[in-house]
N, C-alpha and C. Protein backbone atom coordinates (compact mmCIF):
# COMPACT_ATOMS: atom_id res chain seq x y z
N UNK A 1 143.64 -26.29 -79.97
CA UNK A 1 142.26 -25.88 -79.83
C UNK A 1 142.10 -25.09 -78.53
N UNK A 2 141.25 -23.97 -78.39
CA UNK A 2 141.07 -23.02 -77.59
C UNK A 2 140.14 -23.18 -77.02
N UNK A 3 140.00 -23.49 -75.51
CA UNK A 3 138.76 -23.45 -74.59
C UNK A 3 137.84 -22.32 -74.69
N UNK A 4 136.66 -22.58 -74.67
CA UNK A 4 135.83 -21.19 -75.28
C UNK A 4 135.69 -20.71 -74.11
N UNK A 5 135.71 -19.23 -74.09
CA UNK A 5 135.08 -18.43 -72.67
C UNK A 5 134.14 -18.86 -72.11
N UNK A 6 134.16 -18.67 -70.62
CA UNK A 6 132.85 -19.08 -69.74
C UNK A 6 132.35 -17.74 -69.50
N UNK A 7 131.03 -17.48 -69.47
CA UNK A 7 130.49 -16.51 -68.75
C UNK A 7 130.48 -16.14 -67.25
N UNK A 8 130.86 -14.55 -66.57
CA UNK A 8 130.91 -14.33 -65.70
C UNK A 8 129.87 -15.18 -64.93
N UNK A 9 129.91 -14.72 -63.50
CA UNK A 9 128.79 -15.41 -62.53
C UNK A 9 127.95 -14.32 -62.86
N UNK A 10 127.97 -12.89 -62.52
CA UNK A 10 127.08 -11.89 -63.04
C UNK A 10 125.84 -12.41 -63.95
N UNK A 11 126.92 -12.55 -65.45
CA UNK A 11 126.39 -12.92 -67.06
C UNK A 11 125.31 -14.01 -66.62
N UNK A 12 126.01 -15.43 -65.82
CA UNK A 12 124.99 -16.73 -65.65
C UNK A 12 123.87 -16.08 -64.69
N UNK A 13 124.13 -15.43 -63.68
CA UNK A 13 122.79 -14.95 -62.68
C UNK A 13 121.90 -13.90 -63.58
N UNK A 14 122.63 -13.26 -64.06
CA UNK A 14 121.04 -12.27 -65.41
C UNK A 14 120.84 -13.42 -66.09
N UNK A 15 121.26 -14.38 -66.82
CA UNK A 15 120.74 -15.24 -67.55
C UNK A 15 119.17 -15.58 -66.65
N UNK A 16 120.02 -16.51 -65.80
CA UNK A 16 118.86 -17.57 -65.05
C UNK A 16 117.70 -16.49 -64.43
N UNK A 17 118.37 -15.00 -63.93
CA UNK A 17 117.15 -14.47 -63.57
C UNK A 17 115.96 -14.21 -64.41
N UNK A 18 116.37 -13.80 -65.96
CA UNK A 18 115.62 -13.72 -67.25
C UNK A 18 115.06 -14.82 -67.32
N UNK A 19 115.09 -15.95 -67.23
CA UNK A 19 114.89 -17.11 -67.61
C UNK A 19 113.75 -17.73 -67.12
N UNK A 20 113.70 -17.47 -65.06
CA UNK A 20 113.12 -17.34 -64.20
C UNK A 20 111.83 -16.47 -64.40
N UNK A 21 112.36 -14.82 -65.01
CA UNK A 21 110.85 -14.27 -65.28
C UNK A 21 110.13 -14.57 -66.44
N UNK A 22 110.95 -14.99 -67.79
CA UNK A 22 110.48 -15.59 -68.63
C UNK A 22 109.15 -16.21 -68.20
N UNK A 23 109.52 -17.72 -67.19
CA UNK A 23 109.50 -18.76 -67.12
C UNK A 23 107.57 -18.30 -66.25
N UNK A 24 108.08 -17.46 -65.46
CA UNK A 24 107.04 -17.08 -64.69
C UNK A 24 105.57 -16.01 -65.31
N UNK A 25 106.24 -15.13 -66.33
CA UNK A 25 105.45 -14.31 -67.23
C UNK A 25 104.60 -15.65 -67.86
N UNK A 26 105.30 -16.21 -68.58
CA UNK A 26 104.58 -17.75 -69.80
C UNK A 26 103.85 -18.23 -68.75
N UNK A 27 103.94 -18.90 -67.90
CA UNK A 27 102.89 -19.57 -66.57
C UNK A 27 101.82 -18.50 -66.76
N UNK A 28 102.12 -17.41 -66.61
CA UNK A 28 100.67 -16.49 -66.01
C UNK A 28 99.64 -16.37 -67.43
N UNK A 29 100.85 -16.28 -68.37
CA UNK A 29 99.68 -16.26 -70.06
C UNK A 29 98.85 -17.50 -70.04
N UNK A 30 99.89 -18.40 -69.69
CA UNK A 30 98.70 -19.80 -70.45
C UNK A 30 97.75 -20.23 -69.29
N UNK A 31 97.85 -20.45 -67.52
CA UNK A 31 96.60 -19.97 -67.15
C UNK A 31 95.79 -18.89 -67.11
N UNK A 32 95.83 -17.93 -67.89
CA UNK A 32 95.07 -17.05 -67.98
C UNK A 32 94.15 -17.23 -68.98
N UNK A 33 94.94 -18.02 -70.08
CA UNK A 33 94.39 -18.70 -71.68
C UNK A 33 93.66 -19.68 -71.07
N UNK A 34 93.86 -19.93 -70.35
CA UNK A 34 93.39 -21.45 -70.09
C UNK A 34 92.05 -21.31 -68.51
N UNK A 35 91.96 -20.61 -68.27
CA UNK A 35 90.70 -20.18 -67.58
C UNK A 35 89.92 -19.17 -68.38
N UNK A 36 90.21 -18.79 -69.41
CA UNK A 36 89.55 -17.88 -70.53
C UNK A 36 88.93 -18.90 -71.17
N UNK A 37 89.46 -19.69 -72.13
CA UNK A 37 89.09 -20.69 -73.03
C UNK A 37 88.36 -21.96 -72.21
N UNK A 38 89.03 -22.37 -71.52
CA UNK A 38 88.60 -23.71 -70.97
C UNK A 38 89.32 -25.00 -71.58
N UNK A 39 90.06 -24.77 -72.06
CA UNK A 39 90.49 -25.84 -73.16
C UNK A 39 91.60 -26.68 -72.17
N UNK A 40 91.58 -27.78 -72.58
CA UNK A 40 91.77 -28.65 -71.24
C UNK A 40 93.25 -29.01 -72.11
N UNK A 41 93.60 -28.90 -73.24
CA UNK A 41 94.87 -28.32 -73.85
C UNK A 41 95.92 -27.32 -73.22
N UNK A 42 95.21 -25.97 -73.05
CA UNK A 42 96.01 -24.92 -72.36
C UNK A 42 96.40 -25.03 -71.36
N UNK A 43 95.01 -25.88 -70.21
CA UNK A 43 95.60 -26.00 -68.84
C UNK A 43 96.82 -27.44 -69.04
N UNK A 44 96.85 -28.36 -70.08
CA UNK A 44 97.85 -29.32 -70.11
C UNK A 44 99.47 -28.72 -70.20
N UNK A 45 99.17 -27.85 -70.94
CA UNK A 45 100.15 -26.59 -71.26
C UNK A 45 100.48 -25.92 -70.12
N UNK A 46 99.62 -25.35 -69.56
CA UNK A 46 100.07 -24.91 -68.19
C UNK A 46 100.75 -25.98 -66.97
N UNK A 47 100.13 -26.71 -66.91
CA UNK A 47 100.85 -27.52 -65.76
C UNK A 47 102.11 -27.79 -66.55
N UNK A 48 102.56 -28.12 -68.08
CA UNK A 48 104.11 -28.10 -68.04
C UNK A 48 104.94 -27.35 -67.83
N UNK A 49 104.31 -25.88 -67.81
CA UNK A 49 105.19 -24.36 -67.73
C UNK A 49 105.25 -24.29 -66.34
N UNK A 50 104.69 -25.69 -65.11
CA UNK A 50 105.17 -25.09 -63.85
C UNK A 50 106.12 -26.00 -63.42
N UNK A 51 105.90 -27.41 -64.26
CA UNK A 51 107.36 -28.36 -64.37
C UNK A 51 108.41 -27.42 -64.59
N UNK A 52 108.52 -26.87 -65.89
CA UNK A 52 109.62 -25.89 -66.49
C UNK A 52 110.10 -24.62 -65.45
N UNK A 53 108.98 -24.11 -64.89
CA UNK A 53 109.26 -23.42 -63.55
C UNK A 53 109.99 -24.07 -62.26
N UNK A 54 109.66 -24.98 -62.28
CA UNK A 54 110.28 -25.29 -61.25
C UNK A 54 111.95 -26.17 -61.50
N UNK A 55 112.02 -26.50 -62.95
CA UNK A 55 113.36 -27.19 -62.85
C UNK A 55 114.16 -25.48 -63.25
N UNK A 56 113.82 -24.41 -63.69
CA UNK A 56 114.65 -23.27 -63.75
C UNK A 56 114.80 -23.05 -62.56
N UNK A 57 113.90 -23.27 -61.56
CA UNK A 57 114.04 -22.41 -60.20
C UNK A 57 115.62 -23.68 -59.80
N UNK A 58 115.31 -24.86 -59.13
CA UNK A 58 116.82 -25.79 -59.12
C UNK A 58 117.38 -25.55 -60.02
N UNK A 59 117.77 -25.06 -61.32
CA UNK A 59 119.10 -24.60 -61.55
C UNK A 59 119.51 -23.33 -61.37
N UNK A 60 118.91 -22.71 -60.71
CA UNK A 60 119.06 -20.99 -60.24
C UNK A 60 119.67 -21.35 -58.91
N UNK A 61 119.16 -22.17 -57.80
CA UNK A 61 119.53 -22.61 -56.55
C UNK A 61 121.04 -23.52 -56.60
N UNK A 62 121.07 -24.59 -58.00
CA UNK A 62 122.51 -25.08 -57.79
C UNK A 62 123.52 -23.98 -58.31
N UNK A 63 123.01 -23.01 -59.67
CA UNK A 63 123.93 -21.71 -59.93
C UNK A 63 124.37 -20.82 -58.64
N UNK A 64 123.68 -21.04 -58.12
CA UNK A 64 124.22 -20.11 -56.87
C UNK A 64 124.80 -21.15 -55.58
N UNK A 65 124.67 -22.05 -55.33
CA UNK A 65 125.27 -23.00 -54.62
C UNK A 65 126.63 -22.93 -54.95
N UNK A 66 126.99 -23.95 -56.28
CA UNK A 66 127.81 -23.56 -57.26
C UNK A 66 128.88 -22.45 -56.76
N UNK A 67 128.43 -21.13 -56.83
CA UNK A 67 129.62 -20.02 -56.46
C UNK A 67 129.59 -19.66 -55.19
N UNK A 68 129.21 -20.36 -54.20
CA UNK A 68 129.39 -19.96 -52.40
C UNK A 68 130.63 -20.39 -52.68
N UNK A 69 131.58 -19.56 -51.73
CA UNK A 69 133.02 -19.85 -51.44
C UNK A 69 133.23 -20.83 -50.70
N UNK A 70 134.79 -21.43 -50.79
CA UNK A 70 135.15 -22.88 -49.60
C UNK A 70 134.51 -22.51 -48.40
N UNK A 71 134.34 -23.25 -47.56
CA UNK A 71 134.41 -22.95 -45.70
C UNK A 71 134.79 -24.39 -45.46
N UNK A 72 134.84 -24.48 -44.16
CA UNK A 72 135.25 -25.86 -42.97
C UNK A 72 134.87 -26.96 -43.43
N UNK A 73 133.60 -27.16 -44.14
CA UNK A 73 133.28 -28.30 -44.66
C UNK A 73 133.24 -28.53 -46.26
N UNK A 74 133.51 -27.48 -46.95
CA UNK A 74 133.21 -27.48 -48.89
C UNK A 74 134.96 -26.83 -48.95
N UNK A 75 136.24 -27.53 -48.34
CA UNK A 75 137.43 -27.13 -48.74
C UNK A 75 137.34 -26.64 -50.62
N UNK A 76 137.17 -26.93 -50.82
CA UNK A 76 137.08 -26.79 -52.51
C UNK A 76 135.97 -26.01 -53.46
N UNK A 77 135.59 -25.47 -52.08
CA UNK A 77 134.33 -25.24 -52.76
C UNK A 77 133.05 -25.72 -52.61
N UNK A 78 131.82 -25.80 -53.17
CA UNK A 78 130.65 -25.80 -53.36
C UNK A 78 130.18 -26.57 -54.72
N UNK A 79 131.59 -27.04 -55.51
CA UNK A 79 130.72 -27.50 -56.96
C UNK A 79 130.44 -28.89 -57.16
């Protein structure tokens, strides 16, 4: 059995950056829906899209942690 390809660091950083504006575009629709409407639904909706914002943002910060090179104290790395 054949280990499947990993994606470059490049490939994972456009990912997470897409992901990130995704993440940030959807936030701005549904309070915008949600100070339009009033619907105490949309803003429930909204406060989860800033949970979801914010756990993309920590895995954008450990993705890049992640690929800092060894130094004096991370002999091995960073992972």
């Amino acid at each position: 059995m054949q280990t499947p390809p990993v994606a470059s660091y490049d490939d994972q950083k456009r990912a997470m950056n897409l992901s990130l504006a995704v993440a940030v575009l959807l936030l701005g629709v549904k309070v915008t829906a949600a100070v339009v409407t009033g619907s105490s639904a949309v803003y429930s909706d909204a406060a989860e899209s800033v949970v979801h914002l914010l756990a993309v943002s920590f895995a954008a910060w450990a993705l890049r942690l992640a690929h800092k090179p060894a130094d004096e104290t991370h002999h091995f790395g960073h992972d």
